[in-house]
Protein backbone atom coordinates (compact mmCIF):
# COMPACT_ATOMS: atom_id res chain seq x y z
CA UNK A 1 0.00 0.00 0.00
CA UNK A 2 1.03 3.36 -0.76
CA UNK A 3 2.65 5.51 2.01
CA UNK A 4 1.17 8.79 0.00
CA UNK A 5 -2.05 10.12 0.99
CA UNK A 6 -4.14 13.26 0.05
CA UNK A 7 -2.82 16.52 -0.29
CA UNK A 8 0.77 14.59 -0.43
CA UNK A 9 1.46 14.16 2.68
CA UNK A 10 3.73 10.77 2.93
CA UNK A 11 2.69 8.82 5.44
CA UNK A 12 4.74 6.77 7.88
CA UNK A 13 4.24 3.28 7.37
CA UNK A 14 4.71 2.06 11.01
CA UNK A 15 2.15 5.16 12.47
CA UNK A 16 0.32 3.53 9.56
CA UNK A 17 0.00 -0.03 10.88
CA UNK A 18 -0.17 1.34 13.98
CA UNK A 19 -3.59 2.32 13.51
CA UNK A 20 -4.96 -0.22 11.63
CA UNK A 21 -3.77 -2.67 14.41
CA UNK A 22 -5.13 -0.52 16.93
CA UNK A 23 -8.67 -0.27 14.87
CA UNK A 24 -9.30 -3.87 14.09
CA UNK A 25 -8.19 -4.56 17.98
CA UNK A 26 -10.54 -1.92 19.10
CA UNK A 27 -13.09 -3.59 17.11
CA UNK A 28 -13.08 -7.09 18.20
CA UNK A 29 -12.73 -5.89 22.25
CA UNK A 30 -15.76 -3.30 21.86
CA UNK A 31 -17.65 -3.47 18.86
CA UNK A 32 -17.80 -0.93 15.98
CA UNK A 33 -20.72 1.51 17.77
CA UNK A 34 -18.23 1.83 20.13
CA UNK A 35 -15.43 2.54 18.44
CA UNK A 36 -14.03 6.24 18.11
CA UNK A 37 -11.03 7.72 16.67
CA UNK A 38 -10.48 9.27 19.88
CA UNK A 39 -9.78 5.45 21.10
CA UNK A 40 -7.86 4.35 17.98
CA UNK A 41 -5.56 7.59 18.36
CA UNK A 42 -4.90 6.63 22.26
CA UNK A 43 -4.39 2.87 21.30
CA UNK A 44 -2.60 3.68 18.32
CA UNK A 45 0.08 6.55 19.85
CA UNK A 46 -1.04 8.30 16.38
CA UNK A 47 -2.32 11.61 16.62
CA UNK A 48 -6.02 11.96 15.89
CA UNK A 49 -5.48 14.45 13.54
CA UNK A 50 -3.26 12.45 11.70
CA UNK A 51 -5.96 9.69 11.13
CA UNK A 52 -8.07 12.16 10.12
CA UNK A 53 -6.03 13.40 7.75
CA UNK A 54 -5.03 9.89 6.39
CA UNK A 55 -8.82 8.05 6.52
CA UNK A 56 -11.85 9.83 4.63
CA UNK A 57 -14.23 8.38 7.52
CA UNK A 58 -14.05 6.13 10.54
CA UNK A 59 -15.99 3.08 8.49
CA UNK A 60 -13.29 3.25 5.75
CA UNK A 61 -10.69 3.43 8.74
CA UNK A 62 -12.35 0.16 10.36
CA UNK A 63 -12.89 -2.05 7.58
CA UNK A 64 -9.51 -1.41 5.81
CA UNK A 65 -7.93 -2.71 9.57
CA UNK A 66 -10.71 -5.47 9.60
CA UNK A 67 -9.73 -6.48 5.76
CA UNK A 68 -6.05 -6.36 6.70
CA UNK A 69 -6.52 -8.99 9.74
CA UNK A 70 -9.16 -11.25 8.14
CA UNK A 71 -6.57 -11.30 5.05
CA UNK A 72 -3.93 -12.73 7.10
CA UNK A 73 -5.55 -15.05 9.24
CA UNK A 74 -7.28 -16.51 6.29
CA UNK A 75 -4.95 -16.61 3.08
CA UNK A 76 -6.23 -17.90 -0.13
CA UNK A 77 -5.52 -21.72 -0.27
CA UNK A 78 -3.88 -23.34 -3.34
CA UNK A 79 -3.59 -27.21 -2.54
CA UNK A 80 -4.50 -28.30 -6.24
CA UNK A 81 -7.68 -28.75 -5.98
CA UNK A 82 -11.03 -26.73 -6.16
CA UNK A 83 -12.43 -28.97 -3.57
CA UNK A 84 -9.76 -29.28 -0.93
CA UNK A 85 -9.23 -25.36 -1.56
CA UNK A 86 -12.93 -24.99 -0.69
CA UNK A 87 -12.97 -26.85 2.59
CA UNK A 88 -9.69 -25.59 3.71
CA UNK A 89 -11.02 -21.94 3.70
CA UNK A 90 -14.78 -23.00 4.66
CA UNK A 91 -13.26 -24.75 7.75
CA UNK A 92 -11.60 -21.57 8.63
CA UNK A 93 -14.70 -19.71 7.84
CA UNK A 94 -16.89 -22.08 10.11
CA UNK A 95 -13.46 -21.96 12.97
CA UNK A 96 -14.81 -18.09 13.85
CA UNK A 97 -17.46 -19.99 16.37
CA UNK A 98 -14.18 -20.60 18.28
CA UNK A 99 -13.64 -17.15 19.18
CA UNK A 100 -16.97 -15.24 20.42
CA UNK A 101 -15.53 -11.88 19.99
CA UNK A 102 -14.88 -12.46 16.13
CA UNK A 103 -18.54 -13.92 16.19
CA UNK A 104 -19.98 -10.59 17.55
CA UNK A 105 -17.61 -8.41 15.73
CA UNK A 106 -19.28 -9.89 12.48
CA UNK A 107 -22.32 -9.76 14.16
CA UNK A 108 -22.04 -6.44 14.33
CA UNK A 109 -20.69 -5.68 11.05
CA UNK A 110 -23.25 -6.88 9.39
CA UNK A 111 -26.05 -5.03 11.76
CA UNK A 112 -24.15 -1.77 11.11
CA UNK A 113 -24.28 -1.94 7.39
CA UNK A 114 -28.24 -2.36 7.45
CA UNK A 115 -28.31 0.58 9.43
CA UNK A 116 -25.42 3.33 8.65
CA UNK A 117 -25.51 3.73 5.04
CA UNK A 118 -21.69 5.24 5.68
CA UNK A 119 -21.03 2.13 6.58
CA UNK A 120 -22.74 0.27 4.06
CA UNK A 121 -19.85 0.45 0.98
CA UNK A 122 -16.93 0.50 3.18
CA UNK A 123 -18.47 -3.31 4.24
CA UNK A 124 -19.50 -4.32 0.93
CA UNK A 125 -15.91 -3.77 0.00
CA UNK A 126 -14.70 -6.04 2.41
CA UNK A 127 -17.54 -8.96 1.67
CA UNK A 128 -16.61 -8.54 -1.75
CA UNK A 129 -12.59 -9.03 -1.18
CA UNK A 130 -13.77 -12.29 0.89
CA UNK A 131 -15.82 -13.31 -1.94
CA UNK A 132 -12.83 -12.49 -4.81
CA UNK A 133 -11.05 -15.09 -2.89
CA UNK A 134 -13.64 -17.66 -3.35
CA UNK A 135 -14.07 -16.90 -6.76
CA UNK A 136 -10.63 -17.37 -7.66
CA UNK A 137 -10.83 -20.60 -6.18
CA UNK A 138 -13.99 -21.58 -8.15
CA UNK A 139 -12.19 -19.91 -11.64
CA UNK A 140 -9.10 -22.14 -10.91
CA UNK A 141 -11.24 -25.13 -10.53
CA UNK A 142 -13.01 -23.91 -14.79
CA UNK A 143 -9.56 -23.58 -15.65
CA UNK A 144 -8.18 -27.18 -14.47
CA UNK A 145 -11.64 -29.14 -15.87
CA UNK A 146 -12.67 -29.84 -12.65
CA UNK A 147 -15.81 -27.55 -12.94
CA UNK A 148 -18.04 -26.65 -15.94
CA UNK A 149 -16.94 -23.74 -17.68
CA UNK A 150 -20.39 -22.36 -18.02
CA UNK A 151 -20.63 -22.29 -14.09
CA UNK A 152 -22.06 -18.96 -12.41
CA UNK A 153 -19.09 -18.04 -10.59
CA UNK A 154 -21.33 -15.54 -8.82
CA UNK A 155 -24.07 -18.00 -7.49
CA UNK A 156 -21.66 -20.68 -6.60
CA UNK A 157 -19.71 -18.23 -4.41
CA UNK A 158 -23.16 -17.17 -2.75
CA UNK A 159 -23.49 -21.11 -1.46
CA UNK A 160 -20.59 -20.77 0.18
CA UNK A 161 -21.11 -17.81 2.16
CA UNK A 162 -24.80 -18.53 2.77
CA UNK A 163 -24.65 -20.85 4.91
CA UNK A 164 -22.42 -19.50 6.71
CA UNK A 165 -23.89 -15.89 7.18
CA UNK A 166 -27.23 -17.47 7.73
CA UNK A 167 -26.26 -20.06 9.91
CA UNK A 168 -24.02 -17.02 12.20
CA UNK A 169 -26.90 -14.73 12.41
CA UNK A 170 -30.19 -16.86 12.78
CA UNK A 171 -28.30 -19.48 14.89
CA UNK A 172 -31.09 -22.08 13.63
CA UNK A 173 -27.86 -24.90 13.80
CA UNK A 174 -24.92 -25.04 13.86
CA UNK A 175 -21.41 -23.66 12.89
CA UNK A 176 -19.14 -26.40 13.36
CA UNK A 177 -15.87 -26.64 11.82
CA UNK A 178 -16.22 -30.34 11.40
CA UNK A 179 -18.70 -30.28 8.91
CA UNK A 180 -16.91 -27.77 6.44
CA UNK A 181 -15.61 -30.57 4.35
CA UNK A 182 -18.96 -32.83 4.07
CA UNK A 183 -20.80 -29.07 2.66
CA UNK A 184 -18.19 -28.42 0.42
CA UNK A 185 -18.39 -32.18 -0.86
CA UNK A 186 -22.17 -31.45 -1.39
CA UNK A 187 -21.85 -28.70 -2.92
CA UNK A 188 -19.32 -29.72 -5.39
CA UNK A 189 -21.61 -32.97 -6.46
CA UNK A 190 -24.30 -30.59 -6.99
CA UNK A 191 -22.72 -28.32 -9.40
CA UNK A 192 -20.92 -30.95 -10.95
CA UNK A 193 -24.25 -33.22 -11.39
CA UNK A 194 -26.02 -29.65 -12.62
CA UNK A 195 -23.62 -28.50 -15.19
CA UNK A 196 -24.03 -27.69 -18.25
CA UNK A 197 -27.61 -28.70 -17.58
CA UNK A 198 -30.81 -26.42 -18.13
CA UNK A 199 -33.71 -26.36 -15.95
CA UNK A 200 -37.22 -27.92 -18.02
């Protein structure tokens, strides 16, 4: 990432991480109604009107520190396969029911972008970097002949984070880690077994 921001001002890139570290820590602890830049600054040892200066808004602020730590604790996978790709990273997906505060941070999240239209792009941005990853996976899979090339990239990447988001919110049944692989598995025969095919 660039260390230029507007107005060209450079920015330091350790104040820089600073405050993303600070933000996405902030927002698992607290929650994001919570969260100020007054706290970020204190946690951050960056002056406020620095962040100001460097962030257009505190959403933008938030979810470019929540993209940067969701990023690294779930890479993309490449293990050669579209399958075993899928249930590496759905089993990480499904692993946030291990840690509560992630749970209510995305809780959260996804309450504040129904609400805060502010809030609302600077999410969607981040949902849709999650669901680039997915896609790529699902594109690799065309590319190798393990999936139909007429497949909708975009639907099949909405079964995998349905379940998930529904499942997470409504709390209906379960989250469990453990069943990551036997979904994926089901959802690959499906779109397999529907490929190509056209609904009578």
């Amino acid at each position: 990432m660039s260390t230029e921001r507007r107005g060209g001002r450079t920015r330091s890139p350790e104040a820089h991480q600073a405050v993303l570290t600070a933000a996405a820590e902030l927002l698992e602890e607290h929650g994001y109604q919570t969260l100020t830049i007054e706290k970020i600054a204190a946690r951050s040892g960056v002056a406020k009107s620095t962040i100001y200066r460097w962030w257009r808004s505190r959403p933008e602020l938030v979810m470019e520190a929540y993209t940067q730590t969701v990023d690294r604790r779930m890479p993309e996978p490449d293990t050669g396969s579209v399958q075993s790709d899928l249930a590496v990273f759905v089993t990480e997906l499904y692993r946030v029911v291990k840690h509560p505060l992630r749970v209510r941070t995305l809780r959260g999240l996804m309450a504040e972008a129904q609400l805060d239209e502010d809030f609302r792009e600077p999410f969607r941005a981040w949902v849709n970097s999650r669901r680039a990853i997915v896609a790529h996976l699902l594109e690799r899979g065309v590319e190798r002949g393990e999936l139909d090339p007429g497949l909708d990239i975009g639907h099949a990447t909405d079964l995998i984070f349905g379940p998930f988001w529904y499942r997470l919110l409504v709390e209906h049944e379960p989250l469990d880690p453990a069943d990551a692989a036997a979904h994926v598995t089901r959802l690959i025969k499906g779109l397999r077994r529907t490929q190509g095919s056209e609904v009578k």
